[in-house]
Protein backbone atom coordinates (compact mmCIF):
# COMPACT_ATOMS: atom_id res chain seq x y z
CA UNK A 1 0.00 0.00 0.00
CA UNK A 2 1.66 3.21 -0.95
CA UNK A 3 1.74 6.34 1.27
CA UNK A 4 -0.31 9.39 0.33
CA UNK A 5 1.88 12.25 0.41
CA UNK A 6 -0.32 14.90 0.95
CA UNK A 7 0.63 16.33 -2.46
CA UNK A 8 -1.83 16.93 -5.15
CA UNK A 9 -5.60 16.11 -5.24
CA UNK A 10 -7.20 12.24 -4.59
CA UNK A 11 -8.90 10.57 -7.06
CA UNK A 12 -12.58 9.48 -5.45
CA UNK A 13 -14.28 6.74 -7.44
CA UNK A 14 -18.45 7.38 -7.08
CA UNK A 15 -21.43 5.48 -7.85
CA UNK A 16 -24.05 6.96 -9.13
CA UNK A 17 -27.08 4.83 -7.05
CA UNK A 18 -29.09 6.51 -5.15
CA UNK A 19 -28.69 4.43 -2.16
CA UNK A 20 -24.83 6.25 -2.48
CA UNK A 21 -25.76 9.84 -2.42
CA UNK A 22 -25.60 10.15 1.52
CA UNK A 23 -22.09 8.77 1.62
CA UNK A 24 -20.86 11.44 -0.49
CA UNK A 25 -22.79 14.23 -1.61
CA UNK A 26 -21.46 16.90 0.88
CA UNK A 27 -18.01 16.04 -0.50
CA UNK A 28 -18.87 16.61 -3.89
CA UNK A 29 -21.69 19.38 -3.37
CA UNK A 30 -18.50 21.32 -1.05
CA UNK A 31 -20.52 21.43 1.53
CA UNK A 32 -17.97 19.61 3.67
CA UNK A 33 -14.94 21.95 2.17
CA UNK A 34 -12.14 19.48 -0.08
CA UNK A 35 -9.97 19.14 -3.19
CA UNK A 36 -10.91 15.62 -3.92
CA UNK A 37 -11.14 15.29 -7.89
CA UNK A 38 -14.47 13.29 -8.11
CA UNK A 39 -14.84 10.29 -11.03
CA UNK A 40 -18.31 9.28 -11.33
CA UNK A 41 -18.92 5.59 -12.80
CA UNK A 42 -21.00 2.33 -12.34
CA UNK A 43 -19.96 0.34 -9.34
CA UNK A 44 -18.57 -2.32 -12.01
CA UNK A 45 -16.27 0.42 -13.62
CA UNK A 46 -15.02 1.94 -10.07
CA UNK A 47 -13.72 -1.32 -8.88
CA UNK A 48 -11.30 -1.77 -11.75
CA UNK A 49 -10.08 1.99 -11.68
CA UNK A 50 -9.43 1.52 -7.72
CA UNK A 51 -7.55 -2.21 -8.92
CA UNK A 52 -5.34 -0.21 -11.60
CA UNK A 53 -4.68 2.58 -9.06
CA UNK A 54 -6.19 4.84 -11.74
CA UNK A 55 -8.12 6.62 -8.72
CA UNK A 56 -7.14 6.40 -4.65
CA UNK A 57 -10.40 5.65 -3.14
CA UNK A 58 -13.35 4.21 -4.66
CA UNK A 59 -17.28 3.78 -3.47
CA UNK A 60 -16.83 0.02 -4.42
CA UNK A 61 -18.87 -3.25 -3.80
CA UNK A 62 -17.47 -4.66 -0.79
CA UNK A 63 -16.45 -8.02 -2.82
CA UNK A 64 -13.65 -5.72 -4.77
CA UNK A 65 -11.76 -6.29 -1.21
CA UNK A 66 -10.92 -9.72 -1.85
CA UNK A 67 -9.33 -8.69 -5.11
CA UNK A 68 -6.05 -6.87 -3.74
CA UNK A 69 -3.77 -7.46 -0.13
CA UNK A 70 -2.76 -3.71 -0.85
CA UNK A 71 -6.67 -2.60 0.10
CA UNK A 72 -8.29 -0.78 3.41
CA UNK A 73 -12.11 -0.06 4.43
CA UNK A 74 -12.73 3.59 5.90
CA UNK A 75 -14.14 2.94 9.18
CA UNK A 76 -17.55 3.72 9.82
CA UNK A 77 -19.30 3.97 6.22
CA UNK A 78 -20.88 1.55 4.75
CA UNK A 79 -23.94 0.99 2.44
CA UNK A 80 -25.78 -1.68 3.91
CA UNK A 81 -29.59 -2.97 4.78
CA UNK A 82 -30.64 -4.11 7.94
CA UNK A 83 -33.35 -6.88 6.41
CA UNK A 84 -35.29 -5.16 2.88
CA UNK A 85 -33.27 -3.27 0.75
CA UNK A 86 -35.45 -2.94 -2.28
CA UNK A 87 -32.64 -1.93 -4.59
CA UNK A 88 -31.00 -5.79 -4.99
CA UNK A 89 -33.65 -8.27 -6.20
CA UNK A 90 -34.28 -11.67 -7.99
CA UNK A 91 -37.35 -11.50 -10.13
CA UNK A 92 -38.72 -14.66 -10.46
CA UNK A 93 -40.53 -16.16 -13.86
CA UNK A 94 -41.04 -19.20 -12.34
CA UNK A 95 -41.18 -21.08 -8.65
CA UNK A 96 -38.00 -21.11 -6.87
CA UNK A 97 -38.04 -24.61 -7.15
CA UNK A 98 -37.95 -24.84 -10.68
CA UNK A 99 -35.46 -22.27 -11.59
CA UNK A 100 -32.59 -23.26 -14.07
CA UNK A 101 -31.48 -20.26 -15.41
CA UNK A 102 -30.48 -17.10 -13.69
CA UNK A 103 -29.47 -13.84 -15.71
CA UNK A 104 -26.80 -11.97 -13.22
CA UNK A 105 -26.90 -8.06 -13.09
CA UNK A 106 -23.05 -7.56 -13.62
CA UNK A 107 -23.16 -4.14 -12.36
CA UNK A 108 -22.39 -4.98 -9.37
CA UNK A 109 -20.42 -8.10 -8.31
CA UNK A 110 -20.80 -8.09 -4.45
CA UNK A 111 -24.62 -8.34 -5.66
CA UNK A 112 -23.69 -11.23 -7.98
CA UNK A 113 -21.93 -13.32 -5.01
CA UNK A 114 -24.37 -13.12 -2.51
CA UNK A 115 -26.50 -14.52 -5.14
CA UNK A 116 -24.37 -17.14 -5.75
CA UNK A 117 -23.94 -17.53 -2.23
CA UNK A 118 -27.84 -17.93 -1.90
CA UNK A 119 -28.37 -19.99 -4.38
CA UNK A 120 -25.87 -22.86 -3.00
CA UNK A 121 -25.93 -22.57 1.09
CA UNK A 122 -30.00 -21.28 1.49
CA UNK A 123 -31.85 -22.93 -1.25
CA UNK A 124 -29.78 -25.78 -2.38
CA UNK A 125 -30.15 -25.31 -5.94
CA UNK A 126 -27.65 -25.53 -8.83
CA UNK A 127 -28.12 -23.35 -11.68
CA UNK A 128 -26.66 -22.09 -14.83
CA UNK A 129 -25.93 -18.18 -15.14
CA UNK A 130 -26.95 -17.26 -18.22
CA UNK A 131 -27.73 -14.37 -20.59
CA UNK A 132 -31.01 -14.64 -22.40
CA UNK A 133 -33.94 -17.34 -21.43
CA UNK A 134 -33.67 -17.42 -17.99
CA UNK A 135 -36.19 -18.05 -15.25
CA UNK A 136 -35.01 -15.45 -13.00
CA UNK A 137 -32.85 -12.22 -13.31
CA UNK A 138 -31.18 -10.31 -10.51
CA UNK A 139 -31.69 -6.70 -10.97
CA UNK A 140 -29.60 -3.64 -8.58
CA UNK A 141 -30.36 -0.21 -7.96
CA UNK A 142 -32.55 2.06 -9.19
CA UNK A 143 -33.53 0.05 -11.91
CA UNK A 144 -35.02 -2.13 -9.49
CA UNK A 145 -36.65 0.38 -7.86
CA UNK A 146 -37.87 1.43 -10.84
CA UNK A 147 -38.79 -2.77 -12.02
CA UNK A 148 -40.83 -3.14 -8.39
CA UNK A 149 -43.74 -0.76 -9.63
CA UNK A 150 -44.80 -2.80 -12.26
CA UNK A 151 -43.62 -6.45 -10.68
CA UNK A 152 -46.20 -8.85 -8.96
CA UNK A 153 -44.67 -8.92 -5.02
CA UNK A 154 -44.62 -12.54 -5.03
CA UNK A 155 -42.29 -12.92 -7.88
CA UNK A 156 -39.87 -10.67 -6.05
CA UNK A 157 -37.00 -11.79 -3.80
CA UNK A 158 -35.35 -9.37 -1.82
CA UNK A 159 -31.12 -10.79 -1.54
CA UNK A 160 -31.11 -8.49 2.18
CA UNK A 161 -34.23 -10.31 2.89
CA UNK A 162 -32.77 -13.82 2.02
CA UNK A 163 -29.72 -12.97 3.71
CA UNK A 164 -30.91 -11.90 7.40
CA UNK A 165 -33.34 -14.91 7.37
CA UNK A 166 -30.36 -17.28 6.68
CA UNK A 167 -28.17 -15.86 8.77
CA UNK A 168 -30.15 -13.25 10.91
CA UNK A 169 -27.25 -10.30 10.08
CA UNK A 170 -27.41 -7.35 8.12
CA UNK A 171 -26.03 -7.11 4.69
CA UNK A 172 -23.18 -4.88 3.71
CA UNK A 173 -23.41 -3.97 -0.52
CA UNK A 174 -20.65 -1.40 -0.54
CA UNK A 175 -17.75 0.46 0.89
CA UNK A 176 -15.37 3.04 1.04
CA UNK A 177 -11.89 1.28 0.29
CA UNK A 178 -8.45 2.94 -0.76
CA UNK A 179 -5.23 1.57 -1.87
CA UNK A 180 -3.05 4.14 0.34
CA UNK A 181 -2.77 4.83 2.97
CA UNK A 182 -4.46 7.98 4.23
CA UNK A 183 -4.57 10.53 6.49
CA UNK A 184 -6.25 10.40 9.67
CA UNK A 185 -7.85 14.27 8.77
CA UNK A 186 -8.78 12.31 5.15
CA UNK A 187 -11.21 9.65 7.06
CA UNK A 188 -12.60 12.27 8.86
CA UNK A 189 -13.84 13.93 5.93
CA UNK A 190 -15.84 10.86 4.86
CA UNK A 191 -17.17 10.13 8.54
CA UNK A 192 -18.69 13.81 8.60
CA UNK A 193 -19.94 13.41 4.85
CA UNK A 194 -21.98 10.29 6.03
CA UNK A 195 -23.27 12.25 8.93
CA UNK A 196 -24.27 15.30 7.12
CA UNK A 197 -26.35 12.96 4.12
CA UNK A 198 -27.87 11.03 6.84
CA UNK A 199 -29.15 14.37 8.64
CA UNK A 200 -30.40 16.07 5.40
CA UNK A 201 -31.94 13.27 3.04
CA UNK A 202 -34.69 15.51 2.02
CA UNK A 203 -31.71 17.82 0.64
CA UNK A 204 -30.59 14.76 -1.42
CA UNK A 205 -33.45 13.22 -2.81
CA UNK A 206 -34.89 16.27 -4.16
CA UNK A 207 -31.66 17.10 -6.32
CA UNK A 208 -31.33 13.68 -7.15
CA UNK A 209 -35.28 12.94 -8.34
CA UNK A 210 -34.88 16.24 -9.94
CA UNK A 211 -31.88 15.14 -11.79
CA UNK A 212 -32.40 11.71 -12.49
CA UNK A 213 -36.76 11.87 -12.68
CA UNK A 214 -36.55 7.98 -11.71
CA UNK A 215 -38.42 8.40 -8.72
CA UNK A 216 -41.08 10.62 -6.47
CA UNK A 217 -39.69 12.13 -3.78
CA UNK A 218 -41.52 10.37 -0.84
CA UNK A 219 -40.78 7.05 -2.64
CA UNK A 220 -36.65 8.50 -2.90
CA UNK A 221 -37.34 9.51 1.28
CA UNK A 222 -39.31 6.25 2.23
CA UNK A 223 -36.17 3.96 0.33
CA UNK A 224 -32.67 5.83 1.91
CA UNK A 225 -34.04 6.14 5.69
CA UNK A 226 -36.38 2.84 5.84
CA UNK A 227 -34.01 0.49 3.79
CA UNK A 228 -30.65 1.47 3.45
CA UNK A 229 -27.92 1.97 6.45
CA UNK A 230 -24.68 3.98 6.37
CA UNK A 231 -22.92 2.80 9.73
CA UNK A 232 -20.41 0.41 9.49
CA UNK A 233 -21.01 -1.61 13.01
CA UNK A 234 -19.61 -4.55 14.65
CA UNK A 235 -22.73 -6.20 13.31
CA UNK A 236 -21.97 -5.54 10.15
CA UNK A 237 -18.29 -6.30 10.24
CA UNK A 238 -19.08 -9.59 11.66
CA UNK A 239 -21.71 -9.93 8.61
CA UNK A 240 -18.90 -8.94 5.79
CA UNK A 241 -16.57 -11.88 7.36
CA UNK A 242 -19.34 -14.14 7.16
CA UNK A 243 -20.39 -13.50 3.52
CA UNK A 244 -16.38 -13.64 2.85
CA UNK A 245 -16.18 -16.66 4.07
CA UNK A 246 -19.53 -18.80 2.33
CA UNK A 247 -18.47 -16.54 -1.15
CA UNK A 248 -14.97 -17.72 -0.98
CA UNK A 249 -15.84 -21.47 -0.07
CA UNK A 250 -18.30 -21.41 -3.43
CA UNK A 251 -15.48 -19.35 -5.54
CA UNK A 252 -17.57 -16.05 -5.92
CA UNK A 253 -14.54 -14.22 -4.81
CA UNK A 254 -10.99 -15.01 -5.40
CA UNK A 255 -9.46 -14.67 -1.84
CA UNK A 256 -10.99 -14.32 1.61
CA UNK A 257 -8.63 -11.79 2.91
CA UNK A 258 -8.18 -10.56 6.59
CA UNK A 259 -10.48 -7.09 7.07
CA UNK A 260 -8.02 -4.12 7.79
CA UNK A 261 -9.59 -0.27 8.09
CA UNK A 262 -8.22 2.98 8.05
């Protein structure tokens, strides 16, 4: 892990989800005063550029951590769902005991694992990941928000849902991890971002349904402070591990490496 010298302005990887906004919108908005250089991308795009060093810290899905020794988690941030998260779903064209075929969403691969991870240790099925004629496609983010208005609720499986009831824990989806190793003051700056979004969603979801028109606001309101969680607990930490460990022992993730934070 290489040293940040203090000298010239780091590179923050950003996902554009919703469910990200309170983790960093008073860092890009300057409310919370910085000379971060901001590179917005898809969660499947910011993982790479963190990899490659192409950017210092990224807002990555937490499975990206078992691709490099060199990595750290900020302490204290997370995006994570207590039981429903809404935003990470399997829609279902058939029973659950029939499905064959699953279509993977591959924005997102901590989403992808946990699927895999479901599929072999909760429902004991073995099934082929596929592109087109599948019985059941996983769907992330505000697209599935978007894909639950017009869905029937039982064809609908919530992965936070399946997760707590097989192993009664929260979920972690995503976290703040760098490949140097930063400043005390730095971490700070990401700590009081979380705490600002959390204390002014209704300042966030009306630039973002304004911006993005994907959503109404109460539905935008209702979604970040009913189903989505920013503090990165014990619980959770405990929950990461845990998901490390069934992911690595079905190969959804190449190494199940030790958790270290900054």
């Amino acid at each position: 892990m290489i040293d940040y010298d203090g000298k010239g302005s780091l590179k923050i990887a950003l996902v554009e989800f919703l469910n990200a906004f309170p983790l960093y919108y008073a860092l890009k908005e300057r409310v919370i005063d910085n000379d971060f250089m901001f590179i917005p991308k898809p969660p499947s795009v910011c993982a790479p550029l963190l990899r490659n060093q192409e950017v210092d810290i990224g807002n990555v899905p937490i499975v990206e951590y078992a691709q490099s020794k060199n990595y750290k988690i900020i302490k204290e941030c997370c995006i994570s769902a207590t039981k429903r998260v809404k935003s990470v779903i399997l829609i279902l064209n058939k029973p659950i005991h029939q499905l064959k075929r699953v279509k993977l969403d591959k924005n997102s691969n901590t989403s992808v694992a946990l699927t895999k991870v479901l599929f072999k240790y909760k429902y004991n099925l073995s099934v082929d990941y596929v592109e087109n004629d599948y019985d059941c496609e996983l769907v992330i983010g505000d697209r599935a928000l978007e894909r639950l208005k017009t869905v029937k609720e039982e064809q609908v499986l919530d992965l936070a849902v399946e997760w707590y009831k097989m192993t009664s824990l929260p979920f972690v989806f995503a976290t703040w991890i760098t490949n140097k190793n930063i400043t005390e003051d730095t971490v700070n700056l990401f700590i009081k971002s979380k705490e600002w979004g959390v204390q002014n969603i209704d300042t966030i979801c009306k630039d973002f349904t304004h911006l993005n028109n994907l959503t109404t606001l109460q539905l935008c309101k209702d979604y970040l402070q009913n189903n989505i969680s920013y503090d990165l607990t014990k619980e959770k930490i405990t929950a990461i591990e845990l998901f490390f460990n069934y992911a690595y022992r079905c190969s959804a993730i190449p190494a199940n490496n030790k958790l270290e934070f900054v």
